[in-house]
C-alpha atoms as a PDB file:
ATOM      1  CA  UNK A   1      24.929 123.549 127.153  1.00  0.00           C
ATOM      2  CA  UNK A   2      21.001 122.506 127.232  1.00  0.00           C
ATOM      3  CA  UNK A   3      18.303 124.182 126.088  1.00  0.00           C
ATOM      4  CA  UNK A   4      14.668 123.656 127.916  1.00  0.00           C
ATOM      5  CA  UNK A   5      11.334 125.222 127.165  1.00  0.00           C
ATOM      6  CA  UNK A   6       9.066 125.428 130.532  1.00  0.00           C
ATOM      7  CA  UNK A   7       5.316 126.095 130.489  1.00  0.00           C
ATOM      8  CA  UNK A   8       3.722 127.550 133.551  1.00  0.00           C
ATOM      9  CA  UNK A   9       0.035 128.434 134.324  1.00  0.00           C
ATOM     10  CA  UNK A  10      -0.499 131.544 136.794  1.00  0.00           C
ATOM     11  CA  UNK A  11      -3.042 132.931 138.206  1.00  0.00           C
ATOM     12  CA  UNK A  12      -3.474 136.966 138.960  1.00  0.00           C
ATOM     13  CA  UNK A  13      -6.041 139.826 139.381  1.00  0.00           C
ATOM     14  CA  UNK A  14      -8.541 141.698 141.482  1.00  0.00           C
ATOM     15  CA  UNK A  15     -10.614 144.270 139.813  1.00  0.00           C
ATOM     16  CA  UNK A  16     -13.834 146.503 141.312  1.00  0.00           C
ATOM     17  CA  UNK A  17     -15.484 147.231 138.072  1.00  0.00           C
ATOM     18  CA  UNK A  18     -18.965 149.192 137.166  1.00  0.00           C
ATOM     19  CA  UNK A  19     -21.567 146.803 135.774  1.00  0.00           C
ATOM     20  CA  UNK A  20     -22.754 147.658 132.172  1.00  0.00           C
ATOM     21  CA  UNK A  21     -26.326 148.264 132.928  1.00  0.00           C
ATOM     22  CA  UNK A  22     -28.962 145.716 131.342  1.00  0.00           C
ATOM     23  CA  UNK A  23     -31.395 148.857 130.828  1.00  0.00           C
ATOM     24  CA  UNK A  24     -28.672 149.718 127.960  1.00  0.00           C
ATOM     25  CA  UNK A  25     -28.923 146.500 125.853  1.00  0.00           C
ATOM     26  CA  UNK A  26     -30.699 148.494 123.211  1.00  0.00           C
ATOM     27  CA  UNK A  27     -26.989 149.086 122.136  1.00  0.00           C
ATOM     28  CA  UNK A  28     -25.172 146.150 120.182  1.00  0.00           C
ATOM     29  CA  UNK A  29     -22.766 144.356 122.865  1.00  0.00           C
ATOM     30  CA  UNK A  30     -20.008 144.569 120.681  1.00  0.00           C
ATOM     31  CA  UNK A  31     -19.986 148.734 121.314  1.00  0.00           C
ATOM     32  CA  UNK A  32     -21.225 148.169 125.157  1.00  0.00           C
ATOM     33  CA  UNK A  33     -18.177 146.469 125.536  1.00  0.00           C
ATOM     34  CA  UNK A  34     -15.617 147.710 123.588  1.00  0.00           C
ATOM     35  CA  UNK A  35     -12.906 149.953 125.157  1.00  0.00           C
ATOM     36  CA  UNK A  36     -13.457 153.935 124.769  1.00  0.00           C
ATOM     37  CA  UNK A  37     -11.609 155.021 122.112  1.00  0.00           C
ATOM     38  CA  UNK A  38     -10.748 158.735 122.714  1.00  0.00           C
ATOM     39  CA  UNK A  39      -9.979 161.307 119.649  1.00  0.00           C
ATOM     40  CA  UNK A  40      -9.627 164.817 118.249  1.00  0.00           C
ATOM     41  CA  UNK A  41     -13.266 165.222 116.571  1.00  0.00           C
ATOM     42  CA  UNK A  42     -14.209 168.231 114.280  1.00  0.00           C
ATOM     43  CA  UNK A  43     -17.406 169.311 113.129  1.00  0.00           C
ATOM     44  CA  UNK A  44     -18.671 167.940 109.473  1.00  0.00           C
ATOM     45  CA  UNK A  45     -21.280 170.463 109.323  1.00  0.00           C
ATOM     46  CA  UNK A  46     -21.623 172.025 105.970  1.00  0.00           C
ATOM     47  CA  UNK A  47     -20.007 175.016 106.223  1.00  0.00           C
ATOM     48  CA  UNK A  48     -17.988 175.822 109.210  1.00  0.00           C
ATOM     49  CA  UNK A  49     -14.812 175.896 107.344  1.00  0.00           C
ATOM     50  CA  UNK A  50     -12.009 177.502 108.613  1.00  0.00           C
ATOM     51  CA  UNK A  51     -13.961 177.683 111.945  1.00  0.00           C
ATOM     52  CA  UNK A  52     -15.258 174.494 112.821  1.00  0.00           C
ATOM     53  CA  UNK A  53     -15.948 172.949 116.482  1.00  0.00           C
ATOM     54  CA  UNK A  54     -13.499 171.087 117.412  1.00  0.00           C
ATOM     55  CA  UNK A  55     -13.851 168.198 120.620  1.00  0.00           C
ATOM     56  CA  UNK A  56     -12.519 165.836 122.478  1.00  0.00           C
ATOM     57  CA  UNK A  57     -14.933 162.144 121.392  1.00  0.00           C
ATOM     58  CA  UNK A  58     -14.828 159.795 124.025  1.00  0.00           C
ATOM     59  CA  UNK A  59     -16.496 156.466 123.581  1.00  0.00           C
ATOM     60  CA  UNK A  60     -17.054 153.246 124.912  1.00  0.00           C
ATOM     61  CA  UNK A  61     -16.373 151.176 127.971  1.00  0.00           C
ATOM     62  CA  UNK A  62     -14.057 152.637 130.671  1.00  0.00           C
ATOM     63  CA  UNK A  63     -11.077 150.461 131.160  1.00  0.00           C
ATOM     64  CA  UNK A  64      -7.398 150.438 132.096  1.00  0.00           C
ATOM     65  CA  UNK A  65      -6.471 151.311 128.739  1.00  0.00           C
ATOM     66  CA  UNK A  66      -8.977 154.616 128.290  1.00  0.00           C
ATOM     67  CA  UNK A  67      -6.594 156.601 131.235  1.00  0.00           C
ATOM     68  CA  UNK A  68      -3.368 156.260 128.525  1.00  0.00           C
ATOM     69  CA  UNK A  69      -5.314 157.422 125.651  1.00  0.00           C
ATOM     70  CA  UNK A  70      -6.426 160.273 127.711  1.00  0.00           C
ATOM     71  CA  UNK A  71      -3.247 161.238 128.960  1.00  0.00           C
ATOM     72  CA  UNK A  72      -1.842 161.043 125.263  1.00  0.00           C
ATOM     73  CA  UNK A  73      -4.800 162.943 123.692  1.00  0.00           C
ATOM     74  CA  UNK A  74      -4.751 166.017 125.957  1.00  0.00           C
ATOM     75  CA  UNK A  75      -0.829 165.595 126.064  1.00  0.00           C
ATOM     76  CA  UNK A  76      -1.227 166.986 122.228  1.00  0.00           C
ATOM     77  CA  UNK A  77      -3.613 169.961 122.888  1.00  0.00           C
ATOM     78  CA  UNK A  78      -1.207 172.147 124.934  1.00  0.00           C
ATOM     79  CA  UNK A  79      -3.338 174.733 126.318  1.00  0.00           C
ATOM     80  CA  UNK A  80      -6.039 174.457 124.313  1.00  0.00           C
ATOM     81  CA  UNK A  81      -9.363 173.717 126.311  1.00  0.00           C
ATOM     82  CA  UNK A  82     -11.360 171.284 124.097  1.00  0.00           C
ATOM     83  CA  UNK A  83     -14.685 169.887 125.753  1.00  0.00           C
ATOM     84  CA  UNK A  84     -15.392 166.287 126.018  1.00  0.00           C
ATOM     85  CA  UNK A  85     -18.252 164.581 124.669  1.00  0.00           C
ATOM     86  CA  UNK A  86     -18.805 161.119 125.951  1.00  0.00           C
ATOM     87  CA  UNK A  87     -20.995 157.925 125.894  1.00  0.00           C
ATOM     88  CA  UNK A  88     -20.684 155.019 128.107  1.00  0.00           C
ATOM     89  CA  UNK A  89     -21.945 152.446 129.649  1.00  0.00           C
ATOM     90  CA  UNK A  90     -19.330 152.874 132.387  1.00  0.00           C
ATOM     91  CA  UNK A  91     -16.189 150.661 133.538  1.00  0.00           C
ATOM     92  CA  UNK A  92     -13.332 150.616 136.184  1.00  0.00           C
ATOM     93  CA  UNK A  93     -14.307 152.644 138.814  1.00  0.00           C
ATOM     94  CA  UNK A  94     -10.581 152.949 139.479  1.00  0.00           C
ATOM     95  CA  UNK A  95      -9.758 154.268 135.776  1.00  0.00           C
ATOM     96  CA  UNK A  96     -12.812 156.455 135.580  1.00  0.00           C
ATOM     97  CA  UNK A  97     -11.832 158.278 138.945  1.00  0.00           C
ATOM     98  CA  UNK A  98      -8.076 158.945 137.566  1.00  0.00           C
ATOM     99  CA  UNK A  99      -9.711 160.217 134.223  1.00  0.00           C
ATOM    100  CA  UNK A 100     -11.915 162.750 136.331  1.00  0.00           C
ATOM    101  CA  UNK A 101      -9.507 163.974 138.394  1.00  0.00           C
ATOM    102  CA  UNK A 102      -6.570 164.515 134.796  1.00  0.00           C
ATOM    103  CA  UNK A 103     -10.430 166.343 133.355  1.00  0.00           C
ATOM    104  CA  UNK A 104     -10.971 168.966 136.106  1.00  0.00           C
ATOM    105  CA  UNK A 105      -6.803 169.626 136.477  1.00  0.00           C
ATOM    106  CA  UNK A 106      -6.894 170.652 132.966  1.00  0.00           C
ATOM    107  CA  UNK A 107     -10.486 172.639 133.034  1.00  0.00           C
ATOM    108  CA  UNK A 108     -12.253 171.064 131.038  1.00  0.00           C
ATOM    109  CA  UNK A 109     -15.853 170.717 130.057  1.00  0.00           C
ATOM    110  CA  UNK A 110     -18.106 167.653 129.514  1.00  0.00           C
ATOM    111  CA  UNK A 111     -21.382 167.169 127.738  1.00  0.00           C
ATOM    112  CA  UNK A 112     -22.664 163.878 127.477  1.00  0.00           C
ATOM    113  CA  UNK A 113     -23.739 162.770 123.806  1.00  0.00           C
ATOM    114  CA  UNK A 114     -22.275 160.480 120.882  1.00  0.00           C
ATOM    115  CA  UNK A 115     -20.255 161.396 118.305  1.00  0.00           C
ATOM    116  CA  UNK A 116     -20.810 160.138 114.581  1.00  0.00           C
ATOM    117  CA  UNK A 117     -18.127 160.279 112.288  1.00  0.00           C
ATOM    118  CA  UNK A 118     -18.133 160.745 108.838  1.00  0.00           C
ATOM    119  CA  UNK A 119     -15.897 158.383 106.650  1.00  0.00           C
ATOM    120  CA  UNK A 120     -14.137 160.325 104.083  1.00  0.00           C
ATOM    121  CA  UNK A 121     -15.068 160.030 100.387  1.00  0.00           C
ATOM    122  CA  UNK A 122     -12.712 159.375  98.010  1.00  0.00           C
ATOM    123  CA  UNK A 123     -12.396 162.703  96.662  1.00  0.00           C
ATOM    124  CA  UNK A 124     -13.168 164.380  99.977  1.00  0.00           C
ATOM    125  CA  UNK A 125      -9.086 165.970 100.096  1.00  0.00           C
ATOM    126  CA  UNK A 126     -10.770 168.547 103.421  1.00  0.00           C
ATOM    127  CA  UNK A 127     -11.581 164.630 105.516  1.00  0.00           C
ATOM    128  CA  UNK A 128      -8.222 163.016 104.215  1.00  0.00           C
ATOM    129  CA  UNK A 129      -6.449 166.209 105.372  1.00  0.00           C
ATOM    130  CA  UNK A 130      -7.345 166.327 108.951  1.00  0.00           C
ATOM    131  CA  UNK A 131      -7.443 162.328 108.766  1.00  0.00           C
ATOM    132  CA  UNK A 132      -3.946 162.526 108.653  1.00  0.00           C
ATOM    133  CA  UNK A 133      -3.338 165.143 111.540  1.00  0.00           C
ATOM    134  CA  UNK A 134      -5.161 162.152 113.374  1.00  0.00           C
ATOM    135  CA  UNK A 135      -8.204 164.977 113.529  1.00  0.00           C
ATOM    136  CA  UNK A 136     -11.902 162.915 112.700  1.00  0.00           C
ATOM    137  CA  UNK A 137     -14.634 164.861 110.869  1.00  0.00           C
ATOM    138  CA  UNK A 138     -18.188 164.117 112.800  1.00  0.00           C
ATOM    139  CA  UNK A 139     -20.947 165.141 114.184  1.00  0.00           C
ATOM    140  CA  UNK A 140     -22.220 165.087 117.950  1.00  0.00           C
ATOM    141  CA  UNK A 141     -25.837 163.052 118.393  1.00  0.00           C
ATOM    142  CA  UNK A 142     -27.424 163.187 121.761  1.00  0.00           C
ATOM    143  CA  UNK A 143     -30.164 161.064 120.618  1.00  0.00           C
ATOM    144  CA  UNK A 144     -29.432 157.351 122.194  1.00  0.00           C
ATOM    145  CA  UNK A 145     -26.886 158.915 123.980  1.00  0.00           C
ATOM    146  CA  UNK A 146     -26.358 158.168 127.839  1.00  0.00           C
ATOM    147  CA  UNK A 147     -23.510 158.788 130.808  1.00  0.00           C
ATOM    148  CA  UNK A 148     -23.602 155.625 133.148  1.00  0.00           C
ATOM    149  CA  UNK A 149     -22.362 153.813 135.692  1.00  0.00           C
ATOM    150  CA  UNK A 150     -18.809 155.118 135.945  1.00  0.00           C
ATOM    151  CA  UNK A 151     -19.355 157.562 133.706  1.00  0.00           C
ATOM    152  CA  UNK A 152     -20.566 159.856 135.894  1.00  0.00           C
ATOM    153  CA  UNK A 153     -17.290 160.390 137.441  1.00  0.00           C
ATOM    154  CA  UNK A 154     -16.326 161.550 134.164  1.00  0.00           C
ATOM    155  CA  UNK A 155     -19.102 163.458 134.017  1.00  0.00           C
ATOM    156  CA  UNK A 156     -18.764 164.713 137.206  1.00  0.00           C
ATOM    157  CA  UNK A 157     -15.035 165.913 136.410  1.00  0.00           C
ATOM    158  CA  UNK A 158     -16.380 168.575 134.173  1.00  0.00           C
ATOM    159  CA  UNK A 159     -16.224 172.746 134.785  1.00  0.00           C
ATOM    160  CA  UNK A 160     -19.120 172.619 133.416  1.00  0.00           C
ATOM    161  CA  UNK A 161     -21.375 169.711 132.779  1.00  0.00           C
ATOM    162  CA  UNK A 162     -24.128 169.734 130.152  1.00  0.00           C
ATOM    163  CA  UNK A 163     -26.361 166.745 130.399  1.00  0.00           C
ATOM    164  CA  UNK A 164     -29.648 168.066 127.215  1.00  0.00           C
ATOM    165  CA  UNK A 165     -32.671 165.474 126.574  1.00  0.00           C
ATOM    166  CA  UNK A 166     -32.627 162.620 125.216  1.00  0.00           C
ATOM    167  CA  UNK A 167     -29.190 162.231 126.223  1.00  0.00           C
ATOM    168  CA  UNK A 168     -29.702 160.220 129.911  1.00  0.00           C
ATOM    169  CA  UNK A 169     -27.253 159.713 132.696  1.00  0.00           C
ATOM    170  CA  UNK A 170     -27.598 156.810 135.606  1.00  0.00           C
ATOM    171  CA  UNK A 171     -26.143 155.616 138.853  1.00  0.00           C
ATOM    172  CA  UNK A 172     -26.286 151.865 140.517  1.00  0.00           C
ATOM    173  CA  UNK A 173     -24.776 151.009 143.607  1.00  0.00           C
ATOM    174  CA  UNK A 174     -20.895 149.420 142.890  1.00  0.00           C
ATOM    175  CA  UNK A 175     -19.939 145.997 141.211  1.00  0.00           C
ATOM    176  CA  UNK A 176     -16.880 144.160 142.619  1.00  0.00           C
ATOM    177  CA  UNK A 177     -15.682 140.506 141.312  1.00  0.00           C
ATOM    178  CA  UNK A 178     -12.659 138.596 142.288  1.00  0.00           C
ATOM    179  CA  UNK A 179     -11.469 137.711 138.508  1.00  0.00           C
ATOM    180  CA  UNK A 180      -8.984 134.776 138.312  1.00  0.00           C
ATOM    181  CA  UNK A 181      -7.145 134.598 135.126  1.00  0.00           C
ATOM    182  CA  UNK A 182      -4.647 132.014 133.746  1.00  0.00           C
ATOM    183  CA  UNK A 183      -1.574 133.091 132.131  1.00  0.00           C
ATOM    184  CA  UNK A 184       0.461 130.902 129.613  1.00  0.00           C
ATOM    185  CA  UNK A 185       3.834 131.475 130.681  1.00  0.00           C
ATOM    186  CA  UNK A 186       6.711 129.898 128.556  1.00  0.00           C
ATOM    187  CA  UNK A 187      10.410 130.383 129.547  1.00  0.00           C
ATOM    188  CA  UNK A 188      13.566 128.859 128.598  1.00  0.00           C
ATOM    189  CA  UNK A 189      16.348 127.361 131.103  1.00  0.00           C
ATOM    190  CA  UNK A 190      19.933 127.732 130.475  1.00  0.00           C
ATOM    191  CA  UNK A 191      21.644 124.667 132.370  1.00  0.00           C
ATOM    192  CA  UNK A 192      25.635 124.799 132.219  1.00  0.00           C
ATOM    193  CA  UNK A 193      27.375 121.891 132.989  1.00  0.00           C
ATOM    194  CA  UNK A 194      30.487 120.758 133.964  1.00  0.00           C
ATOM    195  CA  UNK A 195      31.869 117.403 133.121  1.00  0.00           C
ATOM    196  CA  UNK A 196      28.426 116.360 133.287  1.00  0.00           C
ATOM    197  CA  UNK A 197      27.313 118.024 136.652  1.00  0.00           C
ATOM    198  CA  UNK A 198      24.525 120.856 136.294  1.00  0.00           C
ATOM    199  CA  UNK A 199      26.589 124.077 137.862  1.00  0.00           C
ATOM    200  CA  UNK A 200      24.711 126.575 136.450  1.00  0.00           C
ATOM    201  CA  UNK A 201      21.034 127.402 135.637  1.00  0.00           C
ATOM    202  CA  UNK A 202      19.191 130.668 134.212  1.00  0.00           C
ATOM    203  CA  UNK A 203      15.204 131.307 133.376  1.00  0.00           C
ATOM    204  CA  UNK A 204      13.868 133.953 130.973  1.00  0.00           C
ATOM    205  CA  UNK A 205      10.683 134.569 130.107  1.00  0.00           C
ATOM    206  CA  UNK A 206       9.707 134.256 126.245  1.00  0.00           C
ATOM    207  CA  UNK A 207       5.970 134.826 126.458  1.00  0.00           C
ATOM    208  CA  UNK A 208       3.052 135.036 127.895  1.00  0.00           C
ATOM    209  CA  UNK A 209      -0.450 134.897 126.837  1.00  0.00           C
ATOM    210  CA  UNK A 210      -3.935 134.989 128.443  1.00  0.00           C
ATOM    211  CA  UNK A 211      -5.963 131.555 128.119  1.00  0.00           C
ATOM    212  CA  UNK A 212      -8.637 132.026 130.860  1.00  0.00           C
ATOM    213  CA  UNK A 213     -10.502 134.362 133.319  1.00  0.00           C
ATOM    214  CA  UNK A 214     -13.017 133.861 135.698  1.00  0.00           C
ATOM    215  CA  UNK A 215     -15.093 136.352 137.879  1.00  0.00           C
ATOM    216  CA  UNK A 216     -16.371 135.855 141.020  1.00  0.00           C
ATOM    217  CA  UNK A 217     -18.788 138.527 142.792  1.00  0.00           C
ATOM    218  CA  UNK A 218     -18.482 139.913 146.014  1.00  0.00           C
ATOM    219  CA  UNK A 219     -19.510 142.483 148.224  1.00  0.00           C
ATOM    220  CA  UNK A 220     -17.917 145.552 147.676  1.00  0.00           C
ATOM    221  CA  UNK A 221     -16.034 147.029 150.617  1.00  0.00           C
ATOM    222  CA  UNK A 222     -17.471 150.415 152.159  1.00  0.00           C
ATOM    223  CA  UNK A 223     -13.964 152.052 151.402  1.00  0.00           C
ATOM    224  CA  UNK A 224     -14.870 152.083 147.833  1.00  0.00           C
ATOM    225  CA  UNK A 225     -18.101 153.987 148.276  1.00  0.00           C
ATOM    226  CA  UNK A 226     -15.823 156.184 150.679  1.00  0.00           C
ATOM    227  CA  UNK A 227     -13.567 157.061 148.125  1.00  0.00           C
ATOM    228  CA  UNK A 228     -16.761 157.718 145.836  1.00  0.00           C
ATOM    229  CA  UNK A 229     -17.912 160.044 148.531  1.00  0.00           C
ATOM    230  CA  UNK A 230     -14.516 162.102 149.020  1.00  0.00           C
ATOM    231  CA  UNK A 231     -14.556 162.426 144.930  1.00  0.00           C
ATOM    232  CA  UNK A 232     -17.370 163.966 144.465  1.00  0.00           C
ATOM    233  CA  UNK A 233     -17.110 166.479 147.269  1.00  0.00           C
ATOM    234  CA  UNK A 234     -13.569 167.114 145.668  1.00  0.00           C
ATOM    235  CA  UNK A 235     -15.802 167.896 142.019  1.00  0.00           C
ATOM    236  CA  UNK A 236     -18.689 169.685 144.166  1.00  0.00           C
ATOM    237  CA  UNK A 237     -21.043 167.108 143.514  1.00  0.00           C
ATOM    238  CA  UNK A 238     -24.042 167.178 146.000  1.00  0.00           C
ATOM    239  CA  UNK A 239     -24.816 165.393 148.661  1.00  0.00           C
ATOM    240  CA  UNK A 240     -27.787 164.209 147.248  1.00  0.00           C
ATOM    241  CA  UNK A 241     -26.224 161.869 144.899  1.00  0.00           C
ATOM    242  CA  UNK A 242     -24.752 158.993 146.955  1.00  0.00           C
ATOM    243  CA  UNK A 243     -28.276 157.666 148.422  1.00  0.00           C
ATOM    244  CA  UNK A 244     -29.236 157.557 144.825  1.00  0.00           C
ATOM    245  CA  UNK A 245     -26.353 155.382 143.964  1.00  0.00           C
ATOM    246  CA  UNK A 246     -26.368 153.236 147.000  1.00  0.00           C
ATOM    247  CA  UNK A 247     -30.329 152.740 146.363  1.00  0.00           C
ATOM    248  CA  UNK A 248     -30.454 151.131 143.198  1.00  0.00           C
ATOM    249  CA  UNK A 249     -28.958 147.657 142.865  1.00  0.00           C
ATOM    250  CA  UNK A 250     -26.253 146.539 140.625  1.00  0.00           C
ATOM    251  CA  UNK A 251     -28.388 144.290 138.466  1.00  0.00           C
ATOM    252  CA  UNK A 252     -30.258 148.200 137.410  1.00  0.00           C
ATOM    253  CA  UNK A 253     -29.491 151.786 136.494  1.00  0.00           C
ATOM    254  CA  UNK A 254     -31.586 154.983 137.892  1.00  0.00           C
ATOM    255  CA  UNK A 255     -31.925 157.811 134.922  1.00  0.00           C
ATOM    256  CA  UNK A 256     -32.128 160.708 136.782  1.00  0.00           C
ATOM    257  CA  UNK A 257     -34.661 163.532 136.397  1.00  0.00           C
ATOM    258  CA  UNK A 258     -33.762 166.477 135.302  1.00  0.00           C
ATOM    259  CA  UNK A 259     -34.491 168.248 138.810  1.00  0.00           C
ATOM    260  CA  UNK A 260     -32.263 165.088 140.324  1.00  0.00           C
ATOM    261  CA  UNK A 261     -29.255 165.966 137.756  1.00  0.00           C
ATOM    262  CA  UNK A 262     -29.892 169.752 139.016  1.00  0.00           C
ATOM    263  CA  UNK A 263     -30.296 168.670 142.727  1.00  0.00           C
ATOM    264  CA  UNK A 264     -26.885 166.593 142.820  1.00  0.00           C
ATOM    265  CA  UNK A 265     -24.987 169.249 140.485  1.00  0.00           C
ATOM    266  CA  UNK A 266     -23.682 166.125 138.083  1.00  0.00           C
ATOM    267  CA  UNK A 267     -25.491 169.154 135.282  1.00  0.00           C
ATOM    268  CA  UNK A 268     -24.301 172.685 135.450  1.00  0.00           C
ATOM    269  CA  UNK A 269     -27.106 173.427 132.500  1.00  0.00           C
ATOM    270  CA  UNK A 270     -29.277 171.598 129.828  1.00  0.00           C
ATOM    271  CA  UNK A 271     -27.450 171.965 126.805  1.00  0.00           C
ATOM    272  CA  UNK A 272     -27.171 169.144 124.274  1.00  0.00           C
ATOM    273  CA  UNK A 273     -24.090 168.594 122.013  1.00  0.00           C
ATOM    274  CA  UNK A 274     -25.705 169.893 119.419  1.00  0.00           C
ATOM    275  CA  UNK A 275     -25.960 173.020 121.019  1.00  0.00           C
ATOM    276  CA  UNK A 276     -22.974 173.259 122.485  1.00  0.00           C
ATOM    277  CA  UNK A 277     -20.841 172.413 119.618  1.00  0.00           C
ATOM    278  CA  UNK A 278     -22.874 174.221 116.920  1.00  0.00           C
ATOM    279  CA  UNK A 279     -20.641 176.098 114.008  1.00  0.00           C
ATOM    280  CA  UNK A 280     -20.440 179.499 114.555  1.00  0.00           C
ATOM    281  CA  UNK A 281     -22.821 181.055 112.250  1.00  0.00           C
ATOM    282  CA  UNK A 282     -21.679 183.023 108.880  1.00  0.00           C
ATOM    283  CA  UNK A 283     -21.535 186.813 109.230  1.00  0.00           C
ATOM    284  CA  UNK A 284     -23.670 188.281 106.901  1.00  0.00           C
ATOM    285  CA  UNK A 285     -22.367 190.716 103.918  1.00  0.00           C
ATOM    286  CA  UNK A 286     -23.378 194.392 104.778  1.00  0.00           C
ATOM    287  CA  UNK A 287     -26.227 195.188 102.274  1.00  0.00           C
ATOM    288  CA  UNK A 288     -24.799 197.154  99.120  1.00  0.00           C
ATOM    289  CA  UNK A 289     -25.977 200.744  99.679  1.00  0.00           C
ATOM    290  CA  UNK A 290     -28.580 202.078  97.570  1.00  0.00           C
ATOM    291  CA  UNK A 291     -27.768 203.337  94.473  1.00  0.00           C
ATOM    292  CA  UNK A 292     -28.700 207.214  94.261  1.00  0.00           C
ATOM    293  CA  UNK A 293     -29.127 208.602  90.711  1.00  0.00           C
ATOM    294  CA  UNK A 294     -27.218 211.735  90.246  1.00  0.00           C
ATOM    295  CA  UNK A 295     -29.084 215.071  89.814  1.00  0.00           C
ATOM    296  CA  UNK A 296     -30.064 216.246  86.799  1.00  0.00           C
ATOM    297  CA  UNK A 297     -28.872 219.739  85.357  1.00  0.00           C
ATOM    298  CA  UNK A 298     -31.508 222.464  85.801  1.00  0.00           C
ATOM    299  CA  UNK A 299     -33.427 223.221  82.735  1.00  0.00           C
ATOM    300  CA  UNK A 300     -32.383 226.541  80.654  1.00  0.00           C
ATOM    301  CA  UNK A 301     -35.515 228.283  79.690  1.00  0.00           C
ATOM    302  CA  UNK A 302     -35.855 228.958  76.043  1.00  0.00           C
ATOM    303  CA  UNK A 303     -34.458 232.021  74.484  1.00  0.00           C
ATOM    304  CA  UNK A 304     -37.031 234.156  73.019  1.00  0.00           C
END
């Protein structure tokens, strides 16, 4: 029996992806582009304890890993209705519509701000302890903080969606690229023979790896803005918000106003996540009573 190693090269993939906008780069490209991680945050404010905020953190660039971490995060809440708090540059629009739509089935609210997170001490056992339920103590920042691109949709998922300055949130009109990639394929053939005559052959796969991708841009099809339309009447988004999207070209981002985020519904209110995730403030002590001296015996006149 022989024993051959093959090596193929293939080629696979179409994506429609949200540009990260260039009005952004203030942020390092390392965290524009790295994928959302999504957590269990609680509030480090000094404090809280047992009561703290809790909230769902989600950060990053939306991508075809940040549906599964949803799914598992809110897969370990049960019933409870935690509110997310996001930041992003935006991502798939395919992902980010799938995320929306999992948001507003579960009720959820969104509030668009970063979350900071504290890294435990060494002798901080209250940080270590929730570490380990997989539980992160922070704090939400809306400073620097913005909702864009595909983001919105997230956004746009919530019950209720708070949107507080300087926290910003912008639209641009879709980016779609053909992407190319090559893929390292190795397998190994099986030949059986039979006095020397090849009868029998079998191919498994024993890896595969990514060496290459390529993107090409094209024009993106009017049935993706279609299905951007029928998603935001689905959240009871305005009308007003599609001729801002399909206004501003890829290549830059529209912040909108505050009477735009009003006008197009993508902000129930103005609340910041500060606000919205402040601990709940200590109930005072009842003030001691006042101490009332006791009477004093009536005097006894003197005897004569």
């Amino acid at each position: 029996m022989n024993f051959l190693l093959c090596i193929l090269l293939g080629l696979a993939g179409f994506a429609a992806l949200m540009s990260a906008a260039p009005a952004v780069a203030k942020e390092p490209p390392s965290l524009e582009l790295e994928s959302m991680k999504v957590i269990i945050a609680r509030s480090a404010a000094e404090g809280c304890e047992p009561n703290c905020p809790e909230w769902i953190a989600a950060q990053g660039a939306i991508d075809a890993q940040t549906l599964r971490a949803f799914k598992r995060v809110l897969s370990g809440l049960g019933n409870r209705k935690l509110p997310i708090v996001v930041d992003s540059a935006g991502g798939s629009v395919d992902d980010a519509l799938a995320i929306g739509r999992l948001i507003r089935a579960k009720g959820l609210d969104v509030v668009v701000a970063k979350t900071v997170p504290k890294v435990c001490g060494r002798t901080d056992a209250v940080c270590k302890k929730f570490k380990q339920r997989d539980i992160h103590l922070a704090l939400p920042q809306t400073t620097s903080s913005k909702c864009a691109s595909s983001c919105a949709f997230i956004l746009a998922a919530g019950t209720q969606r708070y949107a507080g300055a300087p926290s910003r949130v912008g639209l641009h009109q879709i980016s779609t690229f053909n992407i190319r990639t090559k893929i390292l394929r190795i397998y190994r053939v099986t030949t059986r023979y039979l006095r020397g005559v090849p009868v029998e052959s079998q191919k498994s796969l024993v890896s595969e790896t990514k060496v290459g991708e390529t993107r090409q841009a094209t024009p993106t099809p009017e049935s993706v803005y279609q299905k951007i339309r029928v998603y935001f009447a689905e959240m009871g988004i305005g009308d007003d918000v599609m001729p801002i999207l399909l206004s501003t070209p890829n290549t830059k981002i529209r912040w909108l106003r505050d009477s735009e985020l009003m006008s197009t519904r993508l902000a129930t209110a103005f609340v910041t996540g500060e606000q919205l995730l402040a601990p709940p403030r200590a109930v005072a002590a009842p003030a001691p009573a006042p101490v009332v001296p006791a009477a004093l015996p009536a005097s006894s006149p003197d005897c004569a």
